[in-house]
N, C-alpha and C. Protein backbone atom coordinates (compact mmCIF):
# COMPACT_ATOMS: atom_id res chain seq x y z
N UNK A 1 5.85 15.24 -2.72
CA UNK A 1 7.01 14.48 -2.35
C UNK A 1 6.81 13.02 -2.77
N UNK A 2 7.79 12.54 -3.18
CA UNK A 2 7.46 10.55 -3.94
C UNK A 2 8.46 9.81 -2.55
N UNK A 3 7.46 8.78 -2.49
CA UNK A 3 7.75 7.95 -1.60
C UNK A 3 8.81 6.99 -2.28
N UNK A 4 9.59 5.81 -1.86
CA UNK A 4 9.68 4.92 -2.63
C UNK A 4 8.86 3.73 -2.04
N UNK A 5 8.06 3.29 -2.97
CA UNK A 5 7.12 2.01 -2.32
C UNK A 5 7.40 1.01 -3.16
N UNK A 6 7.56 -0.19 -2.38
CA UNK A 6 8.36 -1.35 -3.22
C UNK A 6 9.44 -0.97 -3.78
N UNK A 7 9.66 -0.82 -5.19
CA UNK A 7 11.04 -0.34 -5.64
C UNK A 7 10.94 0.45 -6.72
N UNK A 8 9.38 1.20 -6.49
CA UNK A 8 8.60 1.95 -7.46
C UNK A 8 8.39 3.53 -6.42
N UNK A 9 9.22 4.98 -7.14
CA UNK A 9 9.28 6.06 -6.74
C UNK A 9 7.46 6.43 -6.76
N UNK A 10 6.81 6.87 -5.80
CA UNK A 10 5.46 7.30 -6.17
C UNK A 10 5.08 8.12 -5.22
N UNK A 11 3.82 9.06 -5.82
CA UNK A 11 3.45 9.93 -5.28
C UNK A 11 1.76 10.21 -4.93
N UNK A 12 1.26 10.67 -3.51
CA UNK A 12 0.50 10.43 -3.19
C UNK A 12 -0.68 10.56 -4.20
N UNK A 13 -1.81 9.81 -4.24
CA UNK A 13 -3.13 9.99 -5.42
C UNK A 13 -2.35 9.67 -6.63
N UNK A 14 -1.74 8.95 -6.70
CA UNK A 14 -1.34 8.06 -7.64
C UNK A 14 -2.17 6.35 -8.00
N UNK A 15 -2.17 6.58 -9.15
CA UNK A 15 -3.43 5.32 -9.06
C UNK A 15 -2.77 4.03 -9.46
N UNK A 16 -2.55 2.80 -9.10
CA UNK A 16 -1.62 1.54 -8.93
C UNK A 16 -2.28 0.47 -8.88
N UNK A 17 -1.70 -0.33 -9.35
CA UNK A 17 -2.18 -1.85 -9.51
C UNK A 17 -1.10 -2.79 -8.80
N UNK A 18 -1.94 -3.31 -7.28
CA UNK A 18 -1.18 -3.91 -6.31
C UNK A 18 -1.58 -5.74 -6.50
N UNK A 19 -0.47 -6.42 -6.90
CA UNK A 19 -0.29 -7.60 -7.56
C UNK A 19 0.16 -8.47 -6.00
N UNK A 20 -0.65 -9.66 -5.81
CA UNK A 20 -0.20 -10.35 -4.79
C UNK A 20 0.24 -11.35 -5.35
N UNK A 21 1.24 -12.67 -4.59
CA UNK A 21 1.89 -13.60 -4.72
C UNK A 21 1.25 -14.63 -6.13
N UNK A 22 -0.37 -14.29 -5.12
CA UNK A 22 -1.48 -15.37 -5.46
C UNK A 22 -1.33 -15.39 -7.23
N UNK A 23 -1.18 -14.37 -7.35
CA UNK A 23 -1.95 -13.48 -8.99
C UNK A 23 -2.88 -12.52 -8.99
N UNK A 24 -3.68 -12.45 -7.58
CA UNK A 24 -4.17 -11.45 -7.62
C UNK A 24 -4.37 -10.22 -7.88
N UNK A 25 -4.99 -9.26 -8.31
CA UNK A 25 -4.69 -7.86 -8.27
C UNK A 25 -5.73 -6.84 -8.38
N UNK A 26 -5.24 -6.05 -7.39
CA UNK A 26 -6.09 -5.06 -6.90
C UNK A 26 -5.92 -3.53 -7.46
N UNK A 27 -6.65 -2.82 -8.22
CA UNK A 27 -6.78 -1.89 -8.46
C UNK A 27 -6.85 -0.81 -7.26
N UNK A 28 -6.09 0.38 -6.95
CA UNK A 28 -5.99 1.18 -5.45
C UNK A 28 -5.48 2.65 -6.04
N UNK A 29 -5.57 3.75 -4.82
CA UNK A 29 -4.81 5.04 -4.96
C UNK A 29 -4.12 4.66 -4.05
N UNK A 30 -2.74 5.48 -4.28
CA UNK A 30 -1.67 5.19 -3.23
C UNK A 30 -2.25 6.70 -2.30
N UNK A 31 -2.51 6.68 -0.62
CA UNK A 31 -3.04 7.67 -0.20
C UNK A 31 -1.81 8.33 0.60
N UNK A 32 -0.89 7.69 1.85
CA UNK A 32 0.46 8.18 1.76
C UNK A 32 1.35 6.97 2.71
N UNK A 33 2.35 8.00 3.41
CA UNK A 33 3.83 6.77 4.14
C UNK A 33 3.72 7.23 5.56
N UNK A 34 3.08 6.42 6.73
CA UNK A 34 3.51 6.48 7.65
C UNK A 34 4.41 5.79 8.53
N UNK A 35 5.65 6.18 8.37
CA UNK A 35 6.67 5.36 9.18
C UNK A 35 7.51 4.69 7.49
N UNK A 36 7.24 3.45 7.96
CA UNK A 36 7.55 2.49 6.91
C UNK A 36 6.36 1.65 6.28
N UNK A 37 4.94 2.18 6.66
CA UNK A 37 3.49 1.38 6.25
C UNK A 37 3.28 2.62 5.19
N UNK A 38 2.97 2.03 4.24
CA UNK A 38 2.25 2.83 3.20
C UNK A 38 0.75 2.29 3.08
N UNK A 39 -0.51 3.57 2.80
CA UNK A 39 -1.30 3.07 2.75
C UNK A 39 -2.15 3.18 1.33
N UNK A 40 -3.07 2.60 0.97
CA UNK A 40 -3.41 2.43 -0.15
C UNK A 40 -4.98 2.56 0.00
N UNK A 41 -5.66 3.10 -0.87
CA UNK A 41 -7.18 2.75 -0.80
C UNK A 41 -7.72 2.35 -2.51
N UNK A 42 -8.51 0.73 -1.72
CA UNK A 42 -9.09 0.52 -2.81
C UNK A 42 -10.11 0.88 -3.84
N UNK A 43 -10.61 0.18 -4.84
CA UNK A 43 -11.79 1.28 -5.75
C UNK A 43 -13.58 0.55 -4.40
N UNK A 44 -12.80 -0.76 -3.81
CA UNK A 44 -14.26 -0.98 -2.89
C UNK A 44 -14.44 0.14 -1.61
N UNK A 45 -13.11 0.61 -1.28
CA UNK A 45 -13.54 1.67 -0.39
C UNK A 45 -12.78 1.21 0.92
N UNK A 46 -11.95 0.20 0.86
CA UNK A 46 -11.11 -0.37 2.06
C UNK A 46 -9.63 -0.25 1.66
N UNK A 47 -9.31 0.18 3.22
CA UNK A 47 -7.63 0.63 2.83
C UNK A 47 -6.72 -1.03 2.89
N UNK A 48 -5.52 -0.53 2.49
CA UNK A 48 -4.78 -1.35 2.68
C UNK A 48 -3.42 -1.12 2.59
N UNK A 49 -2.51 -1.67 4.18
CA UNK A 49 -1.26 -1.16 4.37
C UNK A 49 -0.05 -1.70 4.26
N UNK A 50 0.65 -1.52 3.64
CA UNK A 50 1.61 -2.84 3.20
C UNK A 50 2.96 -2.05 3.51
N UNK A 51 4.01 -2.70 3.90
CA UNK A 51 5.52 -1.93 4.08
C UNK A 51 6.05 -2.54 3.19
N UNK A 52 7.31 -2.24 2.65
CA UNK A 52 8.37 -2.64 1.66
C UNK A 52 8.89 -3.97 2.11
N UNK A 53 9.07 -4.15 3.70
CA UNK A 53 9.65 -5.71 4.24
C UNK A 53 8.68 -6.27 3.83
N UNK A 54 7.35 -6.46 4.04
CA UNK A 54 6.23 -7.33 3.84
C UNK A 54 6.18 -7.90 2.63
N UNK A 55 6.11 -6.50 1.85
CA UNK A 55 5.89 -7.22 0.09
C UNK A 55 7.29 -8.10 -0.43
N UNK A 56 8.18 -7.57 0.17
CA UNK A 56 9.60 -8.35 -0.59
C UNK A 56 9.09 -9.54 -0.18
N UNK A 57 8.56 -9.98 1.58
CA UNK A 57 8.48 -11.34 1.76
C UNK A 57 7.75 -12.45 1.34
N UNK A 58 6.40 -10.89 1.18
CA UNK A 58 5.41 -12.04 0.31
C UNK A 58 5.21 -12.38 -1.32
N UNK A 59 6.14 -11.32 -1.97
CA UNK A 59 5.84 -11.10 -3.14
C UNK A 59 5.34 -10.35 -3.56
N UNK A 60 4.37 -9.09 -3.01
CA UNK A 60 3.53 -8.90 -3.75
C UNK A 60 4.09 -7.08 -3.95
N UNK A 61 3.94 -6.94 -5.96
CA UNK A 61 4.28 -5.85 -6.26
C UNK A 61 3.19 -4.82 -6.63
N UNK A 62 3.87 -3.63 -6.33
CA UNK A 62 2.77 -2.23 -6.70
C UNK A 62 3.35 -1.71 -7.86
N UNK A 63 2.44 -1.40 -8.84
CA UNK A 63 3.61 -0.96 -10.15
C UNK A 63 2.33 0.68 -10.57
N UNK A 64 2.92 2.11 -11.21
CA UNK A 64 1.96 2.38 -11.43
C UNK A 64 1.07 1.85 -12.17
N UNK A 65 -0.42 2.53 -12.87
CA UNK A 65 -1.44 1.95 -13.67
C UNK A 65 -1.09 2.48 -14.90
């Protein structure tokens, strides 16, 4: 089943490059959607949960790799 995360259709174990405001960017698998938090795990081994309100506010986009 594909989620929509950010404004990008995706599907779980999908591998993504999550871009913050900063310039940053983090290489991750998308793992899945609970609620409206999607979670992500990085290649260091720490998750990370971001919702669609959050990123619009902060900027920061998930695009696939």
């Amino acid at each position: 089943m594909k989620y929509l995360v950010g404004e990008t259709p995706m599907e779980q174990g999908q591998r993504v490059i999550i871009t913050f405001s900063d310039g940053k960017s983090v290489s991750a698998v998308y793992k899945d959607t609970y609620g409206y938090n999607h979670s992500f795990e990085t290649e260091t081994g720490s998750t990370v949960t971001l919702s669609n309100h959050f990123m619009r506010l902060k900027g920061i986009r998930v695009k696939p790799e």
